[in-house]
N, C-alpha and C. Protein backbone atom coordinates (compact mmCIF):
# COMPACT_ATOMS: atom_id res chain seq x y z
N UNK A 1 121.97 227.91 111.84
CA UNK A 1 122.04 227.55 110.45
C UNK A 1 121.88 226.04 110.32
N UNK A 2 121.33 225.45 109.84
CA UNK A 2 120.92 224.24 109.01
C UNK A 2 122.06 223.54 109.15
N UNK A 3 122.48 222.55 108.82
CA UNK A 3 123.44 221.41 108.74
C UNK A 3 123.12 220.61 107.15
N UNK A 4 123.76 220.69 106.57
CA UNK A 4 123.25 219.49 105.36
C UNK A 4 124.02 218.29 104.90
N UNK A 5 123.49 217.83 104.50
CA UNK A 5 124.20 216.37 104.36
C UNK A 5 125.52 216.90 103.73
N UNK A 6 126.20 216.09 103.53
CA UNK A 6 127.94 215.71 103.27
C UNK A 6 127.83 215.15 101.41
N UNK A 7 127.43 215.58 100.27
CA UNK A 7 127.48 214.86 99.50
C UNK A 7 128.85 214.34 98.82
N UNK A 8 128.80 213.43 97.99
CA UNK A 8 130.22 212.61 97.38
C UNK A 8 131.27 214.11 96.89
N UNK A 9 130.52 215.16 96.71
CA UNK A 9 131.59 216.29 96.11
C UNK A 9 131.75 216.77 97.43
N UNK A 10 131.03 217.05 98.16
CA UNK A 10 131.80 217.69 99.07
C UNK A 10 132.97 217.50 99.73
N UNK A 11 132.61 216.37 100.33
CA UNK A 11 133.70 215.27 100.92
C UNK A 11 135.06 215.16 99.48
N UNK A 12 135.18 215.22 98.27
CA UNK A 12 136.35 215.60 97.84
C UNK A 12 136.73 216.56 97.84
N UNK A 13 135.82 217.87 98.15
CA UNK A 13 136.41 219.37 98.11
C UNK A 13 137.04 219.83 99.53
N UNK A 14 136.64 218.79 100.31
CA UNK A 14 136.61 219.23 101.82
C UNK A 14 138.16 218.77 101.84
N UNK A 15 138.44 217.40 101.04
CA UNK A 15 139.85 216.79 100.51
C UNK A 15 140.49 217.72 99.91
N UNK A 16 140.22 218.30 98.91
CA UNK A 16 141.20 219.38 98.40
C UNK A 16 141.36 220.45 99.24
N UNK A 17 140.73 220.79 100.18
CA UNK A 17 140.79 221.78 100.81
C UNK A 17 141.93 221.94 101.71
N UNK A 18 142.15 220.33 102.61
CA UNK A 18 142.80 220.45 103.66
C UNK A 18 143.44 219.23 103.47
N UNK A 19 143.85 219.00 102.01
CA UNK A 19 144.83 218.18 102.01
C UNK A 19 145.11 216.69 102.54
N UNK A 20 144.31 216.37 102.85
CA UNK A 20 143.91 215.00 103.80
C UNK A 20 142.59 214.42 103.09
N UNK A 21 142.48 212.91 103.39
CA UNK A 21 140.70 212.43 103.61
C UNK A 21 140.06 212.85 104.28
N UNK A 22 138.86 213.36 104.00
CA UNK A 22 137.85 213.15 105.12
C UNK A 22 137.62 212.03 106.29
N UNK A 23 137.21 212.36 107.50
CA UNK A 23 136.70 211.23 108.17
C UNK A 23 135.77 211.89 109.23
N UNK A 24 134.39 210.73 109.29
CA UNK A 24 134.06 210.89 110.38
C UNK A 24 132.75 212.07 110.27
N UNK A 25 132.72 212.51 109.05
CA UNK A 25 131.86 213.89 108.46
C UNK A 25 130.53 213.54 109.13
N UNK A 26 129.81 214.79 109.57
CA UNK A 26 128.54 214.18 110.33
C UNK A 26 127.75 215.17 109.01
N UNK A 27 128.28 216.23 108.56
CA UNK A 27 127.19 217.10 107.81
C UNK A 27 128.22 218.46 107.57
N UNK A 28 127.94 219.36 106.68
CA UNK A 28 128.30 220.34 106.28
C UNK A 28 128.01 221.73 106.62
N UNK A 29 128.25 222.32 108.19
CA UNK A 29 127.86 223.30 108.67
C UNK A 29 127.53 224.58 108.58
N UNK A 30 128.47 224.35 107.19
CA UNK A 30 128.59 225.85 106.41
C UNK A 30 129.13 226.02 105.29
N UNK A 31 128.44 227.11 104.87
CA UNK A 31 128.78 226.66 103.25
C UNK A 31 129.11 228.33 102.78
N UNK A 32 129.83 228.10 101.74
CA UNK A 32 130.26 229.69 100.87
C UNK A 32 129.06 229.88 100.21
N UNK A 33 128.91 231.50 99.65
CA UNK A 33 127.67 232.03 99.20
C UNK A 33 128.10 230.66 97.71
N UNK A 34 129.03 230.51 97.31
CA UNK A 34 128.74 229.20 95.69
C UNK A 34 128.52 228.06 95.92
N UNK A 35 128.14 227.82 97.17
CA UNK A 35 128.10 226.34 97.52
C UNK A 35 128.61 225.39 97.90
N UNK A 36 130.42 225.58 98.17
CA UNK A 36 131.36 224.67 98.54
C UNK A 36 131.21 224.97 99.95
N UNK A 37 131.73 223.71 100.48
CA UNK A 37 131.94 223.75 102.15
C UNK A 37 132.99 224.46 102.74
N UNK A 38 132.29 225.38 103.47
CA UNK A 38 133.34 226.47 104.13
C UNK A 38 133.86 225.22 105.98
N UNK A 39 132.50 225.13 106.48
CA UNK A 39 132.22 224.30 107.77
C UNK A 39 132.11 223.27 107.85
N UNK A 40 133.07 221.68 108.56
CA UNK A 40 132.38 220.33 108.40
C UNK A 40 132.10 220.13 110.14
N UNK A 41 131.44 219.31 110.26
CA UNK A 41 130.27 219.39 111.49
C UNK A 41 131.08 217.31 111.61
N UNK A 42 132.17 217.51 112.39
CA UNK A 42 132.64 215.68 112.46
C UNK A 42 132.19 215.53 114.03
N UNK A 43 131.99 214.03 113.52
CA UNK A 43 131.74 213.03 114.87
C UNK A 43 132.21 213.26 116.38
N UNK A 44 131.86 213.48 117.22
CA UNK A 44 133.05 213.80 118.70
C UNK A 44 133.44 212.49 119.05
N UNK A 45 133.55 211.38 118.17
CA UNK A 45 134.85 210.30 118.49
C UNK A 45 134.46 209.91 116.96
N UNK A 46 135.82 209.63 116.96
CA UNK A 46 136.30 209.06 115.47
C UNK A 46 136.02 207.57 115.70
N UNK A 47 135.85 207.18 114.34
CA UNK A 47 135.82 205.65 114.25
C UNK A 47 136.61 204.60 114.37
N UNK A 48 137.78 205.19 114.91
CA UNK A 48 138.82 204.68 115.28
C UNK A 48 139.06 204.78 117.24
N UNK A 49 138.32 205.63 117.50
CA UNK A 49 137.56 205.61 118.95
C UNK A 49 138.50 206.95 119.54
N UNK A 50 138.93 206.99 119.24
CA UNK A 50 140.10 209.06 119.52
C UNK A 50 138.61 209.74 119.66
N UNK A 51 138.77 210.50 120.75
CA UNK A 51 137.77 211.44 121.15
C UNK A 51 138.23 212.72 120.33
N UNK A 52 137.35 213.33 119.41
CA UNK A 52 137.33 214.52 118.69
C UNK A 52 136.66 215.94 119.30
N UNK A 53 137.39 216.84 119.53
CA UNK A 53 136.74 217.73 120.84
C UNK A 53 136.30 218.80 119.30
N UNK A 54 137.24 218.97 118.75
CA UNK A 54 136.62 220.18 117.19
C UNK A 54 135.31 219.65 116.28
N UNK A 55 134.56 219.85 116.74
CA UNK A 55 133.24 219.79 116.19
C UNK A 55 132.83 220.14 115.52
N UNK A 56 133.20 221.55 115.19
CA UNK A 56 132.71 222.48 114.12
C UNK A 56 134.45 222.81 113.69
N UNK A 57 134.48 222.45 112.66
CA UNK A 57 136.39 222.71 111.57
C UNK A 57 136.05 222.87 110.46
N UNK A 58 136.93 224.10 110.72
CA UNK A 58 136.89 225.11 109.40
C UNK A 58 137.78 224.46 107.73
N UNK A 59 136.90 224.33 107.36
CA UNK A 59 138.05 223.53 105.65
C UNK A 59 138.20 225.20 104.85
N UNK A 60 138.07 225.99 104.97
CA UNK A 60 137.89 226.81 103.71
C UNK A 60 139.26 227.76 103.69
N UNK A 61 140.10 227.80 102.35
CA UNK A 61 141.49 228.16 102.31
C UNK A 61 141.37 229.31 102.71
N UNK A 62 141.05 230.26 101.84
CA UNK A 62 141.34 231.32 102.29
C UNK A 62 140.82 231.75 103.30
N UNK A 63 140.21 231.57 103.96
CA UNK A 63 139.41 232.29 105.26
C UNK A 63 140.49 231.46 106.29
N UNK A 64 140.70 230.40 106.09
CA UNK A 64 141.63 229.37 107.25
C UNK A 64 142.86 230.52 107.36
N UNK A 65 143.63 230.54 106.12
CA UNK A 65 144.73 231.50 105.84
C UNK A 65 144.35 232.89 106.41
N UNK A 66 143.77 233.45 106.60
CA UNK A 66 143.68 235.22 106.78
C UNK A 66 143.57 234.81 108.36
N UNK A 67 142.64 233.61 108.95
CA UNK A 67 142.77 234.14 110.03
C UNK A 67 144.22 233.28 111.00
N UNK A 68 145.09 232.63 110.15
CA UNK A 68 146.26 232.26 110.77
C UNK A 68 147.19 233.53 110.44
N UNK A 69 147.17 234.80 109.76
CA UNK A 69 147.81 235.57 109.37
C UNK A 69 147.61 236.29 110.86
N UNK A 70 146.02 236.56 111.26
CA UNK A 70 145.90 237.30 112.34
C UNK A 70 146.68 236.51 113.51
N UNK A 71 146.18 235.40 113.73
CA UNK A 71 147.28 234.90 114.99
C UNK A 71 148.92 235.25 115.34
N UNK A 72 149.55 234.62 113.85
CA UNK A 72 150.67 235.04 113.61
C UNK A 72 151.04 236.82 114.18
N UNK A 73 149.90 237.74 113.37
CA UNK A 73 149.99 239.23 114.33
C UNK A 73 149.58 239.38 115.80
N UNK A 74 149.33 238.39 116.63
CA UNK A 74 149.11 237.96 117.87
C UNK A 74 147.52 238.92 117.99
N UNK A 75 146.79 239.06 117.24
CA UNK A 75 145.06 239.14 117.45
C UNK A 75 144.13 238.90 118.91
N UNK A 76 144.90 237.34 118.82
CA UNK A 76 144.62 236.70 119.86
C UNK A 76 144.57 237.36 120.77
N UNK A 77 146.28 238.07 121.45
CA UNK A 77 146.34 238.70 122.17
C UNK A 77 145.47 240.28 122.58
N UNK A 78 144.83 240.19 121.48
CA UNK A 78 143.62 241.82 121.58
C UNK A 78 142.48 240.95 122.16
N UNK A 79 141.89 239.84 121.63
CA UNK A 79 140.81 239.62 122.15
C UNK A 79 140.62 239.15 123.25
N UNK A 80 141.96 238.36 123.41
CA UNK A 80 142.13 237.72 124.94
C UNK A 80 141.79 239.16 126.23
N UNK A 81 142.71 240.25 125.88
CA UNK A 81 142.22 241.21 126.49
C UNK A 81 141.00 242.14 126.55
N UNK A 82 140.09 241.90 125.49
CA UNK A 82 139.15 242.25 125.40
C UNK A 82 137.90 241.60 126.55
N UNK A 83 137.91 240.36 126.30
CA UNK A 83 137.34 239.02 127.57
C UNK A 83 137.38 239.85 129.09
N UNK A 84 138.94 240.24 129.13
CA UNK A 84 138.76 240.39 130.75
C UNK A 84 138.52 241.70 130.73
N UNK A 85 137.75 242.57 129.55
CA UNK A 85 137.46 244.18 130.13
C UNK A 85 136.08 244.40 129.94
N UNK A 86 135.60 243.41 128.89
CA UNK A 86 134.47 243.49 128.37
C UNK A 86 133.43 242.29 128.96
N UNK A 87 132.53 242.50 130.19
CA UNK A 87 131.76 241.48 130.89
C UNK A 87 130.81 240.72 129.56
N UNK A 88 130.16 241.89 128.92
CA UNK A 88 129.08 241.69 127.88
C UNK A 88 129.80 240.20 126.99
N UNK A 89 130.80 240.96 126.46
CA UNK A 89 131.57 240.08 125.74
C UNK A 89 132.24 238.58 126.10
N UNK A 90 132.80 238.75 127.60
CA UNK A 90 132.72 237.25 127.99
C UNK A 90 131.70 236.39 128.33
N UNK A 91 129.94 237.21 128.48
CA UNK A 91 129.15 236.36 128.72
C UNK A 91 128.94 236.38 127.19
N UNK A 92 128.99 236.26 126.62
CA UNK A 92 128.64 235.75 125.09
C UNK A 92 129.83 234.76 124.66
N UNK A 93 130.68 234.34 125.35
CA UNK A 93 131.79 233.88 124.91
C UNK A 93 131.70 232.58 126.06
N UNK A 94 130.97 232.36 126.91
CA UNK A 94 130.61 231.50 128.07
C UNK A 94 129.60 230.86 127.60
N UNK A 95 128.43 231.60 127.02
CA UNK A 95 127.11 230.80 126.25
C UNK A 95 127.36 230.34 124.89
N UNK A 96 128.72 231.01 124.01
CA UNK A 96 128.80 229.83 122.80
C UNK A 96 129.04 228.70 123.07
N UNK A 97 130.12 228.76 124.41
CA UNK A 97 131.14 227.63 125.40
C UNK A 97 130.57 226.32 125.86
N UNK A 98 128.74 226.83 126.00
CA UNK A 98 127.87 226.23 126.55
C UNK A 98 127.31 225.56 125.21
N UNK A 99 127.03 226.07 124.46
CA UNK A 99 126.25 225.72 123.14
C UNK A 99 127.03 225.00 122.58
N UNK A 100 128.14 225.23 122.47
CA UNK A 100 129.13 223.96 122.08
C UNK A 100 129.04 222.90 122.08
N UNK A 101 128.92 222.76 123.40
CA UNK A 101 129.19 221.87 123.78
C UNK A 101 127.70 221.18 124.24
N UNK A 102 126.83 221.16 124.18
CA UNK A 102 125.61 221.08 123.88
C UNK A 102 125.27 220.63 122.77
N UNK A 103 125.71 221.13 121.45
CA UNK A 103 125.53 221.00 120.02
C UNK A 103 126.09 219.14 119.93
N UNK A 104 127.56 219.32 120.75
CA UNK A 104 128.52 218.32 119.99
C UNK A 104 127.84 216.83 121.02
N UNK A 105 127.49 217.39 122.23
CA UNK A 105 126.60 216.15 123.23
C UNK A 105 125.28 215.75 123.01
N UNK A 106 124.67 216.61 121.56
CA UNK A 106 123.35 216.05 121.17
C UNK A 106 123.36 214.62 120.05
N UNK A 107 124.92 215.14 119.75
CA UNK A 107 124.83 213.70 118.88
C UNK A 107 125.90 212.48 119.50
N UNK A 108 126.60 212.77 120.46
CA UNK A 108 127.09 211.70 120.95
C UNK A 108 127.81 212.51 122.71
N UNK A 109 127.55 211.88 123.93
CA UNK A 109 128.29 212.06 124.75
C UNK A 109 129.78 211.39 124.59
N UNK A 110 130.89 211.96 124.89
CA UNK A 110 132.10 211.95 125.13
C UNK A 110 132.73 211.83 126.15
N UNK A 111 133.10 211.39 127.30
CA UNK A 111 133.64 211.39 128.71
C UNK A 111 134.56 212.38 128.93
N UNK A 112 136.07 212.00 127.97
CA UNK A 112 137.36 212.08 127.82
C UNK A 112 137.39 213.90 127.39
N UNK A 113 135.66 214.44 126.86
CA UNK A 113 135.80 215.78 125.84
C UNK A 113 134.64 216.57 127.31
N UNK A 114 133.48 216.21 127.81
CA UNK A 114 133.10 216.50 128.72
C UNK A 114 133.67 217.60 130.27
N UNK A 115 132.66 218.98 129.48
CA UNK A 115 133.37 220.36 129.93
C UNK A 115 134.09 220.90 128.95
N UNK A 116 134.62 220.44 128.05
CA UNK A 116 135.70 221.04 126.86
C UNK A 116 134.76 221.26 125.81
N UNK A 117 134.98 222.45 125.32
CA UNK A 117 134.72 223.35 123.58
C UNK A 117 135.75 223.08 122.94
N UNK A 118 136.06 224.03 122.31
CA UNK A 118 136.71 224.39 121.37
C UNK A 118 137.84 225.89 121.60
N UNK A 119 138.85 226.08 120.83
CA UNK A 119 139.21 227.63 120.86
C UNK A 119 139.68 228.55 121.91
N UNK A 120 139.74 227.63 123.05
CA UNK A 120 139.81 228.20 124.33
C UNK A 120 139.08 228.63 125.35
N UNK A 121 137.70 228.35 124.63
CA UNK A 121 136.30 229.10 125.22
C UNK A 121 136.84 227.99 126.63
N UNK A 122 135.78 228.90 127.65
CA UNK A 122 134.87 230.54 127.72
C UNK A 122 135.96 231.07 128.25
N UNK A 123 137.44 230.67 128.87
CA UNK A 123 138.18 231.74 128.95
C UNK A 123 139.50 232.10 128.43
N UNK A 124 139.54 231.46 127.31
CA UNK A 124 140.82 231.88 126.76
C UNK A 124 140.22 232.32 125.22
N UNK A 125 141.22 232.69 124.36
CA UNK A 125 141.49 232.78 123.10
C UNK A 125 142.58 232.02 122.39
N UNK A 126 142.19 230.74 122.01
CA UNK A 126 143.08 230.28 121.63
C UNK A 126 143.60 230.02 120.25
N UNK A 127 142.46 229.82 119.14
CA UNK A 127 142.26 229.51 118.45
C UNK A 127 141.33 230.12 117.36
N UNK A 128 141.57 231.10 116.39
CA UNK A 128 140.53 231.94 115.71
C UNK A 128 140.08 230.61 114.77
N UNK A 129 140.90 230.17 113.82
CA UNK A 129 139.87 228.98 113.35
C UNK A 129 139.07 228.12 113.91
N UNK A 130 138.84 227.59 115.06
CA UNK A 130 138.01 227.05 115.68
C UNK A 130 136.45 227.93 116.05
N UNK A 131 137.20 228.95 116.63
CA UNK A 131 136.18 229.90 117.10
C UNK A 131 135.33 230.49 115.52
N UNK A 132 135.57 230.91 114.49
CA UNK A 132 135.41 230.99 113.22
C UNK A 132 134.19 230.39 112.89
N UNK A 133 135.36 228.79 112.64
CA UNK A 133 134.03 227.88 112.60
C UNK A 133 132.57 228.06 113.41
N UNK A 134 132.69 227.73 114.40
CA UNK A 134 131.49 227.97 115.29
C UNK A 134 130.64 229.10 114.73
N UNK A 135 131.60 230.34 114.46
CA UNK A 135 130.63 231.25 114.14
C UNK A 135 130.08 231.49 112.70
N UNK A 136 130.80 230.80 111.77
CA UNK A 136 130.14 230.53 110.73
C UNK A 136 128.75 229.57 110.96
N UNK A 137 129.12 228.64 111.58
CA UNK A 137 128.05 227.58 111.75
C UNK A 137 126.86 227.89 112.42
N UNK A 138 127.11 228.90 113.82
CA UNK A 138 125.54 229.12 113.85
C UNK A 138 125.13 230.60 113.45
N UNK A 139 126.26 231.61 112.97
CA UNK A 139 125.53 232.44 112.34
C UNK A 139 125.82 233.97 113.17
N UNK A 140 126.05 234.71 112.73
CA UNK A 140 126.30 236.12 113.31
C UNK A 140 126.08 236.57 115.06
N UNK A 141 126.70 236.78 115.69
CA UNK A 141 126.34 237.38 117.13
C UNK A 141 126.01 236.25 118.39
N UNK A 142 126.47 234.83 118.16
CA UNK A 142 126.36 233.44 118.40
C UNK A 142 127.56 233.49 119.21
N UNK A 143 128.55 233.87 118.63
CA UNK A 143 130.08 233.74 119.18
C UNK A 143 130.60 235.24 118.58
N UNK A 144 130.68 236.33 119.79
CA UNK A 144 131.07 237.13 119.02
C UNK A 144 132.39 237.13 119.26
N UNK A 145 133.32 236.50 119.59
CA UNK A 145 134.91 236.63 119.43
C UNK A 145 135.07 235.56 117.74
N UNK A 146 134.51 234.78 117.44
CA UNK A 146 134.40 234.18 116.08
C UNK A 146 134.16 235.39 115.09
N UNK A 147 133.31 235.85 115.50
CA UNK A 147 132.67 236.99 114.67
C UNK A 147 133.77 237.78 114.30
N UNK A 148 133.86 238.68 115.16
CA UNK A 148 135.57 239.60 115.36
C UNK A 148 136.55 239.05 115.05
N UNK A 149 137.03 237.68 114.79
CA UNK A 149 138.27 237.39 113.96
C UNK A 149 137.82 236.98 112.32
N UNK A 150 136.36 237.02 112.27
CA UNK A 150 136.31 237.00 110.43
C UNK A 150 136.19 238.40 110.02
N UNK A 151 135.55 238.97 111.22
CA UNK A 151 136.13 240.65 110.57
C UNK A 151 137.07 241.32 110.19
N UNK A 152 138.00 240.88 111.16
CA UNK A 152 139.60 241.26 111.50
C UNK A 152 140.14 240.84 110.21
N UNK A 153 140.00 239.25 109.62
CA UNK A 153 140.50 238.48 108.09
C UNK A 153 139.62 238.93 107.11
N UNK A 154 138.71 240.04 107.06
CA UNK A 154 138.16 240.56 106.04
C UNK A 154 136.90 239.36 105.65
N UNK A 155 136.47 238.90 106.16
CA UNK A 155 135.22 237.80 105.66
C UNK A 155 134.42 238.46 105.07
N UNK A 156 133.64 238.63 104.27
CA UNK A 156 132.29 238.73 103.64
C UNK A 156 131.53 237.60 103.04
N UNK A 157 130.47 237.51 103.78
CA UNK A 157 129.60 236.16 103.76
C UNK A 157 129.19 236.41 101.92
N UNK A 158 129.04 237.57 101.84
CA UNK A 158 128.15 237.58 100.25
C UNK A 158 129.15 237.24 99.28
N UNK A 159 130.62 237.23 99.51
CA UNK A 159 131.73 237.03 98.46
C UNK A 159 132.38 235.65 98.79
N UNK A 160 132.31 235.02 97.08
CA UNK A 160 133.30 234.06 97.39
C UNK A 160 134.62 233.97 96.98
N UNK A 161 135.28 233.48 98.08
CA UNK A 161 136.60 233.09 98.03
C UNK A 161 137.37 231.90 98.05
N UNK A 162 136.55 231.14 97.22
CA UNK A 162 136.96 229.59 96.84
C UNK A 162 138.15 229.68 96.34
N UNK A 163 138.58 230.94 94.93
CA UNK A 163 139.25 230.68 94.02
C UNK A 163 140.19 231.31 94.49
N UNK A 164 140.47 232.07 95.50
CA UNK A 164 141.75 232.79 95.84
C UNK A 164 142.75 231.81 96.12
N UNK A 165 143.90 231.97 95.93
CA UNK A 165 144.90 231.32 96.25
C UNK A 165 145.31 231.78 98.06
N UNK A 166 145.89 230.57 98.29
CA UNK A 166 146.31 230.89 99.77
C UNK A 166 148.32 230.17 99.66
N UNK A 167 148.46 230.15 98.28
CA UNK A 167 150.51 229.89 99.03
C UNK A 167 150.73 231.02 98.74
């Protein structure tokens, strides 16, 4: 999927989203079927020089929320076991691991992040929002443990869920 610039609204919605400033925004990885930023695509070192290993971070409430609901039901713990039964499935979970980290070393090498993804890849499950992200960002069957936790939180790419509440 495309990357697009960061415009002045986004970067405040990306603020309302997650409660903080922005920093560091390289582009907008992903977006809801209405146009707000679901995906922000930041720098792998901040401008303050902190090495940033999350590359692809998820801003979008409700989807953030459904899939911390699944963790909380320990999810994790299904897919983690899934990895060590399913070969197919951990080599797809080794080549997002790779692409990752590939993606995040095309725009800047990192020393301190060098070998490290995101989410636990390629052998853990650590993190469904991380992994999420990724799979919003490049798109269906890319990361299929990303995939399987927006299923699990009910995702539908064609519906938006800007306006849902998440307290």
């Amino acid at each position: 999927m495309p990357i697009t610039k960061a415009t002045e609204a986004d970067l405040l919605e990306m603020q309302a989203q997650l409660g903080r400033p922005m920093r560091d925004v390289l582009g907008i990885a992903a977006r809801c079927v209405c146009g707000k930023p679901m995906v922000v695509q930041t720098s792998p070192r901040l401008s303050h020089g902190e090495p940033f290993p999350t590359f692809y971070y998820l801003t979008h409430p409700a989807t953030s929320a459904a899939l911390s609901g699944l963790e909380a039901d320990g999810f994790m713990v299904t897919l983690q076991d899934r990895l060590a039964e399913e070969p197919e499935l951990a080599a797809n979970y080794l080549k997002a691991h790779e692409d990752y980290i590939s993606d995040r070393e095309a725009i800047e090498f990192v020393e301190e992040l060098a070998g490290i993804s995101a989410g636990g890849m390629p052998t853990r499950v650590k993190c469904l929002h991380a992994l999420a992200a990724h799979s919003l960002a490049k798109g269906p069957g890319f990361n299929v443990i990303g995939d399987l936790g927006l299923e699990a939180a009910g995702f539908d790419a064609s519906k938006c869920r800007c306006k849902v509440s998440t307290q």
